[in-house]
C-alpha atoms as a PDB file:
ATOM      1  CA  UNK A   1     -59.369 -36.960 -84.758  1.00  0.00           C
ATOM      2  CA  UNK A   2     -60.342 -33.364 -85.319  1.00  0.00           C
ATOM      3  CA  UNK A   3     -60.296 -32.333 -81.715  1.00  0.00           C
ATOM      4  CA  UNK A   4     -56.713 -33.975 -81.797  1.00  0.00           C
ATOM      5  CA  UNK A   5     -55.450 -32.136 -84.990  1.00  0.00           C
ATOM      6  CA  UNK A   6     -57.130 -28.758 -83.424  1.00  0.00           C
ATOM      7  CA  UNK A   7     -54.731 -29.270 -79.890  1.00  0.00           C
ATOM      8  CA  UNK A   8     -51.950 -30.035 -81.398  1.00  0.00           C
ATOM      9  CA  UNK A   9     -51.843 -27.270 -83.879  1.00  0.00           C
ATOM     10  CA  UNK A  10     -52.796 -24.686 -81.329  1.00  0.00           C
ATOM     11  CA  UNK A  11     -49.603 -26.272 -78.779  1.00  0.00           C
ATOM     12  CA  UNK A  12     -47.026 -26.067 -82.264  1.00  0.00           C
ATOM     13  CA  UNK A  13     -48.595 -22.391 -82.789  1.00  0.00           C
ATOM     14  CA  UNK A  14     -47.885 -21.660 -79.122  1.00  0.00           C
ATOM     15  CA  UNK A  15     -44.430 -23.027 -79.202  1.00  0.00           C
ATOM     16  CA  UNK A  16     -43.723 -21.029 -82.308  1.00  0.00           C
ATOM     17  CA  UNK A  17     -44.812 -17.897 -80.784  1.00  0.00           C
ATOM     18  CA  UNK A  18     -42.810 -18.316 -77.939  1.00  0.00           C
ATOM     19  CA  UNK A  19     -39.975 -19.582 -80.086  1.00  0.00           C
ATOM     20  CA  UNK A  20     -39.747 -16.138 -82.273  1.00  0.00           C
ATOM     21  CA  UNK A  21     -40.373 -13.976 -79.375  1.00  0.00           C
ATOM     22  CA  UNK A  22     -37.013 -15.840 -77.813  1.00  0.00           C
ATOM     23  CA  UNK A  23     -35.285 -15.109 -80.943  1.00  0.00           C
ATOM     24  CA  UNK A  24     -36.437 -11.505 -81.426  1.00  0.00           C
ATOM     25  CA  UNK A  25     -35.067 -11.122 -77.933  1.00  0.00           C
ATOM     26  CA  UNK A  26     -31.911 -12.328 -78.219  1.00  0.00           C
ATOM     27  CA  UNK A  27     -31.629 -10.628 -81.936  1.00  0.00           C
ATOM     28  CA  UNK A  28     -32.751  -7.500 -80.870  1.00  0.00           C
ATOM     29  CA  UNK A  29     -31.079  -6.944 -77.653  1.00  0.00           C
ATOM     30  CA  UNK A  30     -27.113  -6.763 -78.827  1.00  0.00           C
ATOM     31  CA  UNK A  31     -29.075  -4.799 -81.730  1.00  0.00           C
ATOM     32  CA  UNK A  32     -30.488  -2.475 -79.363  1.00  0.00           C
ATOM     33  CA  UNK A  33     -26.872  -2.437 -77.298  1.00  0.00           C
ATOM     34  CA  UNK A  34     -24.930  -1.830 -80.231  1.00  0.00           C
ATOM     35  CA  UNK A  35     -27.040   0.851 -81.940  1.00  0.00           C
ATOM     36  CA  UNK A  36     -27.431   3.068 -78.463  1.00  0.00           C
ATOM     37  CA  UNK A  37     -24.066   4.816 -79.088  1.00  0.00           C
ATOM     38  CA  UNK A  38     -24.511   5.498 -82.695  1.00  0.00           C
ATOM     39  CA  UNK A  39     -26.945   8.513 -84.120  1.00  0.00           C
ATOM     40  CA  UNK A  40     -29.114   6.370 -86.217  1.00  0.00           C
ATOM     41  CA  UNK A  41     -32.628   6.415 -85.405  1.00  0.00           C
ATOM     42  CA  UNK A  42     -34.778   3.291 -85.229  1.00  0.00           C
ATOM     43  CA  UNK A  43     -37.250   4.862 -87.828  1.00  0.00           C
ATOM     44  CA  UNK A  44     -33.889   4.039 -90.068  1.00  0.00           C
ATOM     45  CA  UNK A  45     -33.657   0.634 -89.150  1.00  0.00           C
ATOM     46  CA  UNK A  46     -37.266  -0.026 -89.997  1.00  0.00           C
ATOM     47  CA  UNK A  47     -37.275   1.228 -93.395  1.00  0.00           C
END
């Protein structure tokens, strides 16, 4: 039962990761896009 719980945390871990790495991709890309023609700098953003 403990083996079990340990796999199947580590897959919905894994899928999570992958999941918010998908998102952050598609978030940050048009970010990225829209921001290139205006003088802001990413240190900015961050802040």
């Amino acid at each position: 039962m403990k083996n079990l719980k340990k796999s199947l945390l580590s897959k919905t871990m894994k899928a999570v990761g992958s999941l918010s790495l998908f998102l952050a991709a598609i978030v940050i890309t048009p970010a990225s896009l829209g921001m290139g023609h205006q003088p802001k700098c990413p240190e900015d953003l961050l802040k």
